[in-house]
PDB file of N, CA and C in Angstrom:
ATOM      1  N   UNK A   1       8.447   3.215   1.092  1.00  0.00           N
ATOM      2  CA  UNK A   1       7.161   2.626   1.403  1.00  0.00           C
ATOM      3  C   UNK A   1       7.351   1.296   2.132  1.00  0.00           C
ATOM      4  N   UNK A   2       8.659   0.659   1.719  1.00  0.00           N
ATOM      5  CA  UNK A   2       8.729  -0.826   2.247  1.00  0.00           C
ATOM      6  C   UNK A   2       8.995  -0.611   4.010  1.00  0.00           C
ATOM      7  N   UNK A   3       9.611  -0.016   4.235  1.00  0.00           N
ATOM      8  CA  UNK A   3      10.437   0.857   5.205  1.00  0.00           C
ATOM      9  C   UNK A   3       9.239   1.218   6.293  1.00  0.00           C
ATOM     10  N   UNK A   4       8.304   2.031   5.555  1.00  0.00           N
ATOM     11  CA  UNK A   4       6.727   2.343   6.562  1.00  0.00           C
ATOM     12  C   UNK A   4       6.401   0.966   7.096  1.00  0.00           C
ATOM     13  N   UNK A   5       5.910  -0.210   5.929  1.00  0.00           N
ATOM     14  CA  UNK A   5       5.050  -0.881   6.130  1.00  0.00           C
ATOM     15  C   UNK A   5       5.684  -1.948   7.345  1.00  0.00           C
ATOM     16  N   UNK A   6       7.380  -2.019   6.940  1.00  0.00           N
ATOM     17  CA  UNK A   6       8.181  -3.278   7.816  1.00  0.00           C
ATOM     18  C   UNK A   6       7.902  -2.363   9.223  1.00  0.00           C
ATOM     19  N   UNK A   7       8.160  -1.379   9.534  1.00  0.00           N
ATOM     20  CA  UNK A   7       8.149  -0.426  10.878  1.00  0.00           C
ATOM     21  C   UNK A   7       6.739  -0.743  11.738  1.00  0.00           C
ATOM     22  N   UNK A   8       5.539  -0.312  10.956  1.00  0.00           N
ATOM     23  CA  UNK A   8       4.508  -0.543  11.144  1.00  0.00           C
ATOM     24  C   UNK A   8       3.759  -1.777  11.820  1.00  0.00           C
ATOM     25  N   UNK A   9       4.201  -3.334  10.749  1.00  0.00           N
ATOM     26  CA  UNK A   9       3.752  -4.493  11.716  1.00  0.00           C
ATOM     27  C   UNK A   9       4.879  -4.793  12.647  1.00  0.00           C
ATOM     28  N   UNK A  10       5.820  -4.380  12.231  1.00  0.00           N
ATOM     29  CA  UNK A  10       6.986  -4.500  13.434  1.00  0.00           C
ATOM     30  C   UNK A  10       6.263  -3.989  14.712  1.00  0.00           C
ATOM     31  N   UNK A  11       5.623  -3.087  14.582  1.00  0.00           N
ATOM     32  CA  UNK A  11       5.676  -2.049  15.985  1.00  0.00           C
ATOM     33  C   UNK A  11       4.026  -2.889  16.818  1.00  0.00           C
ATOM     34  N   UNK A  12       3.168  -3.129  15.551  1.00  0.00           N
ATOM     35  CA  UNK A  12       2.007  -4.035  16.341  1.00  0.00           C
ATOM     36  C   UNK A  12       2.507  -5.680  16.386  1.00  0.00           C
ATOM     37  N   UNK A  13       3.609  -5.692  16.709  1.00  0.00           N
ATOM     38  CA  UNK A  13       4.035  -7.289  17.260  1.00  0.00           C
ATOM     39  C   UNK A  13       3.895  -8.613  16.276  1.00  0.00           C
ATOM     40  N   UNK A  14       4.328  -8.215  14.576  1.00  0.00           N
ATOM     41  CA  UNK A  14       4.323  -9.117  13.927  1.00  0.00           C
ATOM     42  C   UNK A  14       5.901  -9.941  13.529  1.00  0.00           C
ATOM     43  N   UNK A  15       6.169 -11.203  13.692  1.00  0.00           N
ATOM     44  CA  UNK A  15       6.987 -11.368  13.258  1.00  0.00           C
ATOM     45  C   UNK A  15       7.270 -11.248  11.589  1.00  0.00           C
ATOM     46  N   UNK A  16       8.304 -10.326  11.116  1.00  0.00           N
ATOM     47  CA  UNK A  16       8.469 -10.016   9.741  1.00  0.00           C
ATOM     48  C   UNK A  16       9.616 -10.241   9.171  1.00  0.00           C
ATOM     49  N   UNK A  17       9.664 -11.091   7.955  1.00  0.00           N
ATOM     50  CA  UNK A  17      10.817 -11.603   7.333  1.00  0.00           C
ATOM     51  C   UNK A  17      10.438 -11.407   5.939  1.00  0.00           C
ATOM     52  N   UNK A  18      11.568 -11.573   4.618  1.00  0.00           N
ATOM     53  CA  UNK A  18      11.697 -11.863   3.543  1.00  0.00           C
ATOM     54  C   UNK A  18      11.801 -12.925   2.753  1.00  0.00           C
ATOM     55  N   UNK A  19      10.355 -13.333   1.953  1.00  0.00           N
ATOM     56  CA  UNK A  19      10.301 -14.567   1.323  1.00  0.00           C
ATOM     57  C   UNK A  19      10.959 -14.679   0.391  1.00  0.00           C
ATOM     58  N   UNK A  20      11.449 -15.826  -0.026  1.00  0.00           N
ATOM     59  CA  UNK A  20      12.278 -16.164  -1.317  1.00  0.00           C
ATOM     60  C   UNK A  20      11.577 -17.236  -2.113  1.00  0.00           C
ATOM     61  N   UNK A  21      11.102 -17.274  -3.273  1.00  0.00           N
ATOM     62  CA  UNK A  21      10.226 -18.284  -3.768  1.00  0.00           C
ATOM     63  C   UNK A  21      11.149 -18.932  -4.758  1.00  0.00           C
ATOM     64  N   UNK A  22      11.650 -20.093  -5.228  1.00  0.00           N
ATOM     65  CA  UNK A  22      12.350 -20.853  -6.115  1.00  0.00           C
ATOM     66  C   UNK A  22      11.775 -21.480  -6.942  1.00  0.00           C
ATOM     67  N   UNK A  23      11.748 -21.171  -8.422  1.00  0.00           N
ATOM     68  CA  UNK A  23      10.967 -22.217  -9.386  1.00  0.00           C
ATOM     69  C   UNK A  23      12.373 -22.339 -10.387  1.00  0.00           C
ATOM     70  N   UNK A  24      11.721 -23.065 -11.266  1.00  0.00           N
ATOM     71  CA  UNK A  24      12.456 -23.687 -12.704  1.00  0.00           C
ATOM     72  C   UNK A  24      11.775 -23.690 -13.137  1.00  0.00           C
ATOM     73  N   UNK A  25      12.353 -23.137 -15.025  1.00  0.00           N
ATOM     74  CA  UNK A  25      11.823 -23.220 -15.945  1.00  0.00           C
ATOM     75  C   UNK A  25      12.814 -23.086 -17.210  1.00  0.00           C
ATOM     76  N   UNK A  26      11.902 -22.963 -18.387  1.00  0.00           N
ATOM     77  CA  UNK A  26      12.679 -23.633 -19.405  1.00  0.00           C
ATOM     78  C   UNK A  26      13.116 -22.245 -20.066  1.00  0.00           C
ATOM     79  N   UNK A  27      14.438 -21.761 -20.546  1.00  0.00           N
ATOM     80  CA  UNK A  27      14.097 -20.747 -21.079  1.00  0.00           C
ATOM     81  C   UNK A  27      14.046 -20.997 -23.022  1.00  0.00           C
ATOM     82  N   UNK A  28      14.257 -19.980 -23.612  1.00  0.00           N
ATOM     83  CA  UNK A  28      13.821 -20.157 -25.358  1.00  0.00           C
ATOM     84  C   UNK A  28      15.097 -21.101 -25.585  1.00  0.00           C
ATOM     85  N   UNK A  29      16.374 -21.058 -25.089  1.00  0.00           N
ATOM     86  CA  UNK A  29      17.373 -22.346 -25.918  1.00  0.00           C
ATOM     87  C   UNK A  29      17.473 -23.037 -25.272  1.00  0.00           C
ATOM     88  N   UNK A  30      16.180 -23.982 -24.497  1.00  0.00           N
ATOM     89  CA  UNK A  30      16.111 -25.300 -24.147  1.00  0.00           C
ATOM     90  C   UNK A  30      16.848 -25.426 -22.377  1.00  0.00           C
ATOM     91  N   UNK A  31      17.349 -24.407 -22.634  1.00  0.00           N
ATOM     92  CA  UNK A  31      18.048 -24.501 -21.184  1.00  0.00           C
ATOM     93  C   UNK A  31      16.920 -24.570 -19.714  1.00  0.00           C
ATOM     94  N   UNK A  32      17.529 -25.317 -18.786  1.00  0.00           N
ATOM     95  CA  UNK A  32      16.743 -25.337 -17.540  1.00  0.00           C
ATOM     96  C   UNK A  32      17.507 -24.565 -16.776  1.00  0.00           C
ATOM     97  N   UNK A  33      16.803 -23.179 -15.999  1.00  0.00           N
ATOM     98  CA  UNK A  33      17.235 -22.368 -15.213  1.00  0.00           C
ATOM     99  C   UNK A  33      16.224 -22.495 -13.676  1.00  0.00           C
ATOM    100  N   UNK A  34      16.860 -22.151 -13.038  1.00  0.00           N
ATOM    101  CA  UNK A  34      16.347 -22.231 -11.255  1.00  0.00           C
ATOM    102  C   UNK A  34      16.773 -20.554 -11.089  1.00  0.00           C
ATOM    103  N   UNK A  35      15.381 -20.310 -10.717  1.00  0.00           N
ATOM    104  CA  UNK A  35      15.424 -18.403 -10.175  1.00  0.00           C
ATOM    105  C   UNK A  35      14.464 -18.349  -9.021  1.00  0.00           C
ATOM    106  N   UNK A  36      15.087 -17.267  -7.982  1.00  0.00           N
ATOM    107  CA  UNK A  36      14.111 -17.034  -7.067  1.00  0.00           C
ATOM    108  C   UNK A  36      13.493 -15.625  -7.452  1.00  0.00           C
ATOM    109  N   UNK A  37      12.526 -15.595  -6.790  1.00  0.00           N
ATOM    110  CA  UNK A  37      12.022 -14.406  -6.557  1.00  0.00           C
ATOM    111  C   UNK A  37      11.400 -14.019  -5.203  1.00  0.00           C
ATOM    112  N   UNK A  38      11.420 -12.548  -5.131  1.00  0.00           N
ATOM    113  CA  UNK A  38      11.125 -12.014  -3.196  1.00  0.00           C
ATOM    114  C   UNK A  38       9.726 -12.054  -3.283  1.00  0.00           C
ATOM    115  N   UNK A  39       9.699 -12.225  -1.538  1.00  0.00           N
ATOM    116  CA  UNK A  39       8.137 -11.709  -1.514  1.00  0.00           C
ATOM    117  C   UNK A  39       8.757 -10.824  -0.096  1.00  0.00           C
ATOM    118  N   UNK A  40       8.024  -9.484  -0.428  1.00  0.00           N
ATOM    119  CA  UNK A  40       8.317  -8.188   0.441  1.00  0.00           C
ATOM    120  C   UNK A  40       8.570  -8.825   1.935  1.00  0.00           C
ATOM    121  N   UNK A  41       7.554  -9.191   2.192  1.00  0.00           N
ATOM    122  CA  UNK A  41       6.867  -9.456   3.560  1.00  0.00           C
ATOM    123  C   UNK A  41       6.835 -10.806   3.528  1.00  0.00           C
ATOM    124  N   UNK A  42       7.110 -11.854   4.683  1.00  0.00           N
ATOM    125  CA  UNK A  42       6.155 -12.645   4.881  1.00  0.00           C
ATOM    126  C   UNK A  42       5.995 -12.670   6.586  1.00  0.00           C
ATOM    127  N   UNK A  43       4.605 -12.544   6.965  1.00  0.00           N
ATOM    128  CA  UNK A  43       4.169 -11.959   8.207  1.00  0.00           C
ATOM    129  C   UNK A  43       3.433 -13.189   8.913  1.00  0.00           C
ATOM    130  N   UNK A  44       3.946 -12.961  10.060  1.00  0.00           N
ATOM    131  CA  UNK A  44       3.429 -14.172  11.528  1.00  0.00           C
ATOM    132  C   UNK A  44       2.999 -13.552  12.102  1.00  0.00           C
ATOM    133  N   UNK A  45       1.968 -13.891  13.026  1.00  0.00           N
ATOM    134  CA  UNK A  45       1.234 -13.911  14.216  1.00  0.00           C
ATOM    135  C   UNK A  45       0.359 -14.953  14.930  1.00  0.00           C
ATOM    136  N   UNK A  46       1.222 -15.511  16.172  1.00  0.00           N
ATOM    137  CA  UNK A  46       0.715 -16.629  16.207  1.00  0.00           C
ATOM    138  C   UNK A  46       0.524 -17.876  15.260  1.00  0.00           C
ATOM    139  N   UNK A  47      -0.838 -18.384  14.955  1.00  0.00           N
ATOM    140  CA  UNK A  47      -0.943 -19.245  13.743  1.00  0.00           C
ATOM    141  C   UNK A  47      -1.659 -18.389  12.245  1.00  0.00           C
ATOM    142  N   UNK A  48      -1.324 -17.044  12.475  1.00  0.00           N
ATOM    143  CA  UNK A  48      -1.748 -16.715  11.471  1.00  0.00           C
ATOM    144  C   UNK A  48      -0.659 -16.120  10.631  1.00  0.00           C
ATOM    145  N   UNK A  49      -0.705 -16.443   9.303  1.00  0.00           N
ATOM    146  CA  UNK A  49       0.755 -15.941   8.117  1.00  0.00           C
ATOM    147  C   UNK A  49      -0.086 -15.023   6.843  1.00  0.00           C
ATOM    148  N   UNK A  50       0.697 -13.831   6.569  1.00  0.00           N
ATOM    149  CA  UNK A  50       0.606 -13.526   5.541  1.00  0.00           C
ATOM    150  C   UNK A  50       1.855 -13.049   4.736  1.00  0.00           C
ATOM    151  N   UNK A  51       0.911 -12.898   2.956  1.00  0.00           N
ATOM    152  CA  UNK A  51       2.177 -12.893   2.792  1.00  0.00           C
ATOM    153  C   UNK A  51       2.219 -11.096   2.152  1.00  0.00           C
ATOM    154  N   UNK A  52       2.982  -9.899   2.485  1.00  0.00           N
ATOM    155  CA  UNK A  52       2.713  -8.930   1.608  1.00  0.00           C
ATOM    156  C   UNK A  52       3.670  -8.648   0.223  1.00  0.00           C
ATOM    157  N   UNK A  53       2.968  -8.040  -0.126  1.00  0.00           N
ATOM    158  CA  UNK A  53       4.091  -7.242  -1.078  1.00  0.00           C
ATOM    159  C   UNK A  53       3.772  -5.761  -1.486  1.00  0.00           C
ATOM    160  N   UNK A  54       5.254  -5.085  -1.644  1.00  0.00           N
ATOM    161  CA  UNK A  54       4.765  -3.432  -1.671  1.00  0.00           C
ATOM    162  C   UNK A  54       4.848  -3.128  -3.226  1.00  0.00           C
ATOM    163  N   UNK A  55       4.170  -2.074  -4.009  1.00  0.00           N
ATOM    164  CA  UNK A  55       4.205  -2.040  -5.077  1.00  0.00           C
ATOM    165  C   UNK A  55       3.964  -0.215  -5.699  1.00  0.00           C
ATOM    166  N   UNK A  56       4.808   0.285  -6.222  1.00  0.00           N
ATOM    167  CA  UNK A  56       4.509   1.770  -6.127  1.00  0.00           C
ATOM    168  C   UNK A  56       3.182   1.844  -7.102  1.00  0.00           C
ATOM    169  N   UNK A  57       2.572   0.767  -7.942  1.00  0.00           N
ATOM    170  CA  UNK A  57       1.544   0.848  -8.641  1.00  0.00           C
ATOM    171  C   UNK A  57       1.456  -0.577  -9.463  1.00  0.00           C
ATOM    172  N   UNK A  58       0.192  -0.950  -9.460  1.00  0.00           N
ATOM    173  CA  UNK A  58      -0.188  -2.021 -10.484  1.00  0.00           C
ATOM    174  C   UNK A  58      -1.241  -1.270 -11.986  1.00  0.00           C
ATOM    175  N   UNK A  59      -0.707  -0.526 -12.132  1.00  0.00           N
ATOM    176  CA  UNK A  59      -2.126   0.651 -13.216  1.00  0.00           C
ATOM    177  C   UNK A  59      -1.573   0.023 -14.529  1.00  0.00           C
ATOM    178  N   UNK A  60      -0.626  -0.585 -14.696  1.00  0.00           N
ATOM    179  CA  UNK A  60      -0.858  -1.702 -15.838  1.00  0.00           C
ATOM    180  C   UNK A  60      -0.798  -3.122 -15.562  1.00  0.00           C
ATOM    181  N   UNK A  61      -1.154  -3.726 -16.660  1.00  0.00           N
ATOM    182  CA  UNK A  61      -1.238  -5.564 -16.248  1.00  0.00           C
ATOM    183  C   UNK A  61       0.611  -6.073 -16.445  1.00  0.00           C
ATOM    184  N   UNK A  62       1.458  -5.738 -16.977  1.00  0.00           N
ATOM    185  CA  UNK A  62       2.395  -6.415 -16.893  1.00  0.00           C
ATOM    186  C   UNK A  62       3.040  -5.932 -16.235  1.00  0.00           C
ATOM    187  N   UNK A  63       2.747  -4.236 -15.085  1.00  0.00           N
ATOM    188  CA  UNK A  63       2.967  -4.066 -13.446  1.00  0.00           C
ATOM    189  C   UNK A  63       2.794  -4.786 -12.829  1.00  0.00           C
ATOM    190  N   UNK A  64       1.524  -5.073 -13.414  1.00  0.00           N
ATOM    191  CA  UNK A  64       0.638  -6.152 -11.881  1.00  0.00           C
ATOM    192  C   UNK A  64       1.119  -7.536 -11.871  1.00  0.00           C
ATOM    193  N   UNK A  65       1.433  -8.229 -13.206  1.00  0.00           N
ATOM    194  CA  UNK A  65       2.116  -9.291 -13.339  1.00  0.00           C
ATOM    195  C   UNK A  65       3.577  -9.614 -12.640  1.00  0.00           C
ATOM    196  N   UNK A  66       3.974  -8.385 -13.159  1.00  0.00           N
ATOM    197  CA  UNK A  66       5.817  -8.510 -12.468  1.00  0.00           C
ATOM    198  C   UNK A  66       5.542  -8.619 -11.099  1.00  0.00           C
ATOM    199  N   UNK A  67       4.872  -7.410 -10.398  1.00  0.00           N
ATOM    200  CA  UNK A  67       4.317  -7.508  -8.547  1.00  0.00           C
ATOM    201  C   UNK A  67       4.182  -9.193  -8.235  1.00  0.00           C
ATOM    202  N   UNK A  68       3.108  -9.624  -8.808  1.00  0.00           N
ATOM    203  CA  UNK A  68       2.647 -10.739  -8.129  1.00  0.00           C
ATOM    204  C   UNK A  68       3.182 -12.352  -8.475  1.00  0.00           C
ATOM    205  N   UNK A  69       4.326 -12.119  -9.061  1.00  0.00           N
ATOM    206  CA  UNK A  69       5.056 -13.105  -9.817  1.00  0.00           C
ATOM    207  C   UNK A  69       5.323 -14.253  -8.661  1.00  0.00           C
ATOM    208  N   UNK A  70       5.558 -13.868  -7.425  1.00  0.00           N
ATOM    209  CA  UNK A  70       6.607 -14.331  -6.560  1.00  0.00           C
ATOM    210  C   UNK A  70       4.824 -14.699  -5.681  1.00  0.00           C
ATOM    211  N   UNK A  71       3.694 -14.213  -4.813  1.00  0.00           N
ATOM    212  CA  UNK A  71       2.667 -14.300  -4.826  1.00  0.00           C
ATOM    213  C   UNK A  71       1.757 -15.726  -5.899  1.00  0.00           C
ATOM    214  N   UNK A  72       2.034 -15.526  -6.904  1.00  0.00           N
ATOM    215  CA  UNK A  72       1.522 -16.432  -7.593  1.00  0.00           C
ATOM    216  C   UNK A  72       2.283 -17.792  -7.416  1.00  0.00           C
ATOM    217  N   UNK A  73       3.071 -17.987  -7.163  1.00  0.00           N
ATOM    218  CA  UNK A  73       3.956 -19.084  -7.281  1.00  0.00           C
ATOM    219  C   UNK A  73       3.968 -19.618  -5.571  1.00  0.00           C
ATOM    220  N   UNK A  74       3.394 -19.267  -4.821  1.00  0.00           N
ATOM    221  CA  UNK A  74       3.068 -19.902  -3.204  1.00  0.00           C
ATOM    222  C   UNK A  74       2.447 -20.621  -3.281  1.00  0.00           C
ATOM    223  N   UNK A  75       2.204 -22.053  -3.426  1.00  0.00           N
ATOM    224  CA  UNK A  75       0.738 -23.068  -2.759  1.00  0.00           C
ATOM    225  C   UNK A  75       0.399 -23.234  -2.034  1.00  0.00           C
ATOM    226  N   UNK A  76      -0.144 -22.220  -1.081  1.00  0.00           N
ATOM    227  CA  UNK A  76      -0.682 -22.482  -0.007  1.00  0.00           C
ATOM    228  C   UNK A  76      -1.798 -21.939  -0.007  1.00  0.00           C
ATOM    229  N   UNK A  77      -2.929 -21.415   1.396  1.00  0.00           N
ATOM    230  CA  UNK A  77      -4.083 -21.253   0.789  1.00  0.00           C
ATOM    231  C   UNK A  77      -4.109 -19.312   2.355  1.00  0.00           C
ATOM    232  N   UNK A  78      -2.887 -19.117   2.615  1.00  0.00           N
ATOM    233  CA  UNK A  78      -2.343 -17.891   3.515  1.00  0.00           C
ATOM    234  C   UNK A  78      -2.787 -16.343   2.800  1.00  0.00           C
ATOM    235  N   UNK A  79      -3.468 -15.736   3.324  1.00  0.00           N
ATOM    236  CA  UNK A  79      -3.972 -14.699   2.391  1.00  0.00           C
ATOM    237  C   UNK A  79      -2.044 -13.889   1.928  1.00  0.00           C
ATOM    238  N   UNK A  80      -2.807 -13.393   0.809  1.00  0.00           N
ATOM    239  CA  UNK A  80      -2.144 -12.459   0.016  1.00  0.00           C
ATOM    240  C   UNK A  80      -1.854 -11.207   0.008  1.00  0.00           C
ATOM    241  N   UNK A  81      -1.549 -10.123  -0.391  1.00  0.00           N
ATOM    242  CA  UNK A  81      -1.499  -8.525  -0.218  1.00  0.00           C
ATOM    243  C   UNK A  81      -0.861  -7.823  -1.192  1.00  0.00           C
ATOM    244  N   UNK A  82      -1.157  -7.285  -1.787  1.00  0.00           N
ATOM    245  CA  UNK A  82      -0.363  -6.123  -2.601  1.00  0.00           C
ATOM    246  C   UNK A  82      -0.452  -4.874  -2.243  1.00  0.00           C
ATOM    247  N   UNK A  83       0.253  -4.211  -1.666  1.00  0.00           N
ATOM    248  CA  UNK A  83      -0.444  -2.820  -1.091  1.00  0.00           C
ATOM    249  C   UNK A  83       0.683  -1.622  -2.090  1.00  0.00           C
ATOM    250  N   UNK A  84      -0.039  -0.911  -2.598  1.00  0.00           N
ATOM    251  CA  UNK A  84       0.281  -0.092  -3.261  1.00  0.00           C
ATOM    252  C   UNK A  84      -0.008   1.339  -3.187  1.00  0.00           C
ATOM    253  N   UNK A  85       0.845   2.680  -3.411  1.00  0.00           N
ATOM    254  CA  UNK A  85       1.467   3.479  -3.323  1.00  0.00           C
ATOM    255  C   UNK A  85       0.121   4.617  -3.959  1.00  0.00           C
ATOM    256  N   UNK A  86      -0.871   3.848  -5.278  1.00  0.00           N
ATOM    257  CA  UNK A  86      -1.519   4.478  -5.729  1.00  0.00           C
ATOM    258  C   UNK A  86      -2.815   4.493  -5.209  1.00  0.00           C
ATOM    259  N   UNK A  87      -3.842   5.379  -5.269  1.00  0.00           N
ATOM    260  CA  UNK A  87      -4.905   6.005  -4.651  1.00  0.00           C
ATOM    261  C   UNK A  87      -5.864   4.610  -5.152  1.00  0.00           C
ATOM    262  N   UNK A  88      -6.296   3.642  -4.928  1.00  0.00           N
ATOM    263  CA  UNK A  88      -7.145   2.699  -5.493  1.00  0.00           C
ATOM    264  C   UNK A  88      -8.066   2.093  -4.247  1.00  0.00           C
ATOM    265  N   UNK A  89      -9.336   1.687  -5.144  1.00  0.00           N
ATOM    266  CA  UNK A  89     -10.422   1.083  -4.315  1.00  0.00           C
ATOM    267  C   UNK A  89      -9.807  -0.314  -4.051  1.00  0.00           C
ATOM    268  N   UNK A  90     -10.090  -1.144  -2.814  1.00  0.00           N
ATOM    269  CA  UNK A  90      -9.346  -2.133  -2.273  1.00  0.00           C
ATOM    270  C   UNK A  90     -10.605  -3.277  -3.690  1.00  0.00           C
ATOM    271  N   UNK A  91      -9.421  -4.125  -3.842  1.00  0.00           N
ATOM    272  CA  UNK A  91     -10.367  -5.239  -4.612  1.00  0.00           C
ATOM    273  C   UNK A  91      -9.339  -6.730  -4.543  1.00  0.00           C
ATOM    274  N   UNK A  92     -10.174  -7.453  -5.117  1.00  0.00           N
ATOM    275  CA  UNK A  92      -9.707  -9.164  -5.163  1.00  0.00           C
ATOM    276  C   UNK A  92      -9.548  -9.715  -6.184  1.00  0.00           C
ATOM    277  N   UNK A  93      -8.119 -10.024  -6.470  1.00  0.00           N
ATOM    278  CA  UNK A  93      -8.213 -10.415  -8.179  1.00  0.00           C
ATOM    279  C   UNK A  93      -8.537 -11.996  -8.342  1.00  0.00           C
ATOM    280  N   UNK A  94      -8.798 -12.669  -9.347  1.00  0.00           N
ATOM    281  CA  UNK A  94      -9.334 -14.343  -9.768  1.00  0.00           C
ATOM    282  C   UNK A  94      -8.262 -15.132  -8.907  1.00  0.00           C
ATOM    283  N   UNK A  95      -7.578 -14.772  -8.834  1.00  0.00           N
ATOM    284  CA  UNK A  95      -6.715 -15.831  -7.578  1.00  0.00           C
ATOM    285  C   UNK A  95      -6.361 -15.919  -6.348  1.00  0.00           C
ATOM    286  N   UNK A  96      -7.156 -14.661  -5.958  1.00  0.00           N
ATOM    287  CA  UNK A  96      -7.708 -14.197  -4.522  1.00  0.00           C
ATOM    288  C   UNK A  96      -6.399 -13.416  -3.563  1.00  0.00           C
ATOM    289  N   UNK A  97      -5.756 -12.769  -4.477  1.00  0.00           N
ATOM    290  CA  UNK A  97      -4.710 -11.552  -4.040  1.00  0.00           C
ATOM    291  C   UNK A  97      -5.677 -10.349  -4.115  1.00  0.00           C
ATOM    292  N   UNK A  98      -5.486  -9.283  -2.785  1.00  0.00           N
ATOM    293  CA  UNK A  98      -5.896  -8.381  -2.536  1.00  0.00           C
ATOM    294  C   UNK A  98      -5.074  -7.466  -2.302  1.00  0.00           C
ATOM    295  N   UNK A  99      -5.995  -6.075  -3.433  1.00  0.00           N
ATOM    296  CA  UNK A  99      -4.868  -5.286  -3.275  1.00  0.00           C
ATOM    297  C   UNK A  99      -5.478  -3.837  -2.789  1.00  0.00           C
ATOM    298  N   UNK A 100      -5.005  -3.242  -1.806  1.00  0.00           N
ATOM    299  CA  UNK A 100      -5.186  -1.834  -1.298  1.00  0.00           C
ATOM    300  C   UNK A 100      -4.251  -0.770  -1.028  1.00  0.00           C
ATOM    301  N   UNK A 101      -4.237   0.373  -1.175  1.00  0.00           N
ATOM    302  CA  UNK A 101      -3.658   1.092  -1.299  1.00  0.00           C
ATOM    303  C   UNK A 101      -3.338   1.513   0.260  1.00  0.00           C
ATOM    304  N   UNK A 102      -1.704   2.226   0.203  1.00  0.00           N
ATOM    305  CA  UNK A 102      -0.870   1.783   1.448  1.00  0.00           C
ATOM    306  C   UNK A 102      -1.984   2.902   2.368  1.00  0.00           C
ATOM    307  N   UNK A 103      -2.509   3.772   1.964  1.00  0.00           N
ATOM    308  CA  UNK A 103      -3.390   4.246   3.665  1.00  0.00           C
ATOM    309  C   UNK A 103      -4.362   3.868   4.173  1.00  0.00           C
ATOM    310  N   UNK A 104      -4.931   2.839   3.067  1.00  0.00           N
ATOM    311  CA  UNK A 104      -6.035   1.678   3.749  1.00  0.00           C
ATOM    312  C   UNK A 104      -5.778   0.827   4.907  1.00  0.00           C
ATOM    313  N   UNK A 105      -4.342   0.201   4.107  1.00  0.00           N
ATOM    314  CA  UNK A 105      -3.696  -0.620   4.653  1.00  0.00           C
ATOM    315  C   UNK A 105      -3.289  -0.504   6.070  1.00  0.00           C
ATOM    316  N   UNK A 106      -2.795   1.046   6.212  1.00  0.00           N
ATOM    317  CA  UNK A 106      -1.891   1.311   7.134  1.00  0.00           C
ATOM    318  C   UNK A 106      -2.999   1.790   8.503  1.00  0.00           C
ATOM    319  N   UNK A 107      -4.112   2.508   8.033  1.00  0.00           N
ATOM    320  CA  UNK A 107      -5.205   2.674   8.938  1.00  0.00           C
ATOM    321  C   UNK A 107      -6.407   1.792   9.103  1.00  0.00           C
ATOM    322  N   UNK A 108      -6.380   0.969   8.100  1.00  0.00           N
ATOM    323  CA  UNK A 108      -7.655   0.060   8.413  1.00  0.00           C
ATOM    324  C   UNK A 108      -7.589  -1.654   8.461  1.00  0.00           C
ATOM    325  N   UNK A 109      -6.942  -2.103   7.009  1.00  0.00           N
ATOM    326  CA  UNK A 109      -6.625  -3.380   7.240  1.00  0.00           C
ATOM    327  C   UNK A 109      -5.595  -3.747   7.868  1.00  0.00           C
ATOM    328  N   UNK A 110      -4.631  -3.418   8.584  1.00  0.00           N
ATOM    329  CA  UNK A 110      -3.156  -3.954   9.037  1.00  0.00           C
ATOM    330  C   UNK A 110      -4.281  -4.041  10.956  1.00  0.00           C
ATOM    331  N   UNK A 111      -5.316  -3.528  11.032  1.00  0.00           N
ATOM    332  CA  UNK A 111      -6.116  -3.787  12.066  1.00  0.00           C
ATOM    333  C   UNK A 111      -6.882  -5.041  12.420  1.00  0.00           C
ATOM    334  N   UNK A 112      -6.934  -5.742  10.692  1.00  0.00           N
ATOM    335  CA  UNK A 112      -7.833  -6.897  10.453  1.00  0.00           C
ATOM    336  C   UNK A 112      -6.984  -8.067  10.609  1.00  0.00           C
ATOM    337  N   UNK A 113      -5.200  -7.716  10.329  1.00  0.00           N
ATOM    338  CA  UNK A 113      -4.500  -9.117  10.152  1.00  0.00           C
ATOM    339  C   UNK A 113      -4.376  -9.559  11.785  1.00  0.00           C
TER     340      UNK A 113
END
């Protein structure tokens, strides 16, 4: 699926790379650890950036959590994406990540970025 989607804005003239997000945190024996995490996509055009990520399903919350781990941790205000594998109505979650399923994506919104 990652493979479709990189081919895809590749082919309508997006520049496409792999984000790496870096935080710290504490783990249970006090220790301070530094971990990155990916973000699938992160997509240029011109002055416009997004960021995607591919996901074979979010149909549970600590799916959807693990997906958007790396998403959640961006401060910026660059739209978001989760595009996923499963048959779902496109929607917007409380922190304004949007998620649609990859033949929406691939026939309708990848028209809008």
């Amino acid at each position: 699926m990652e493979n479709i989607i990189y081919n895809e804005l590749i082919a309508r003239g997006f520049n496409v790379d792999v984000g790496v997000v870096e935080y710290n945190y504490t783990n249970e024996n006090g220790k301070k650890i530094r971990t990155q995490l990916e973000v699938d996509f992160v997509v240029n055009k011109t002055d416009k950036r997004y960021y995607i990520q591919s996901a074979l399903t979010v149909a549970d919350e600590e799916k959807r959590q693990q997906e958007i781990n790396s998403l959640n941790r961006i401060d910026d205000s660059y739209t978001k994406i989760v595009v996923v594998r499963d048959n779902i109505m496109p929607w917007i979650d409380e922190k304004g990540i949007q998620y649609i399923n990859i033949e929406d994506f691939l026939i309708e919104r990848i028209n809008e970025l």
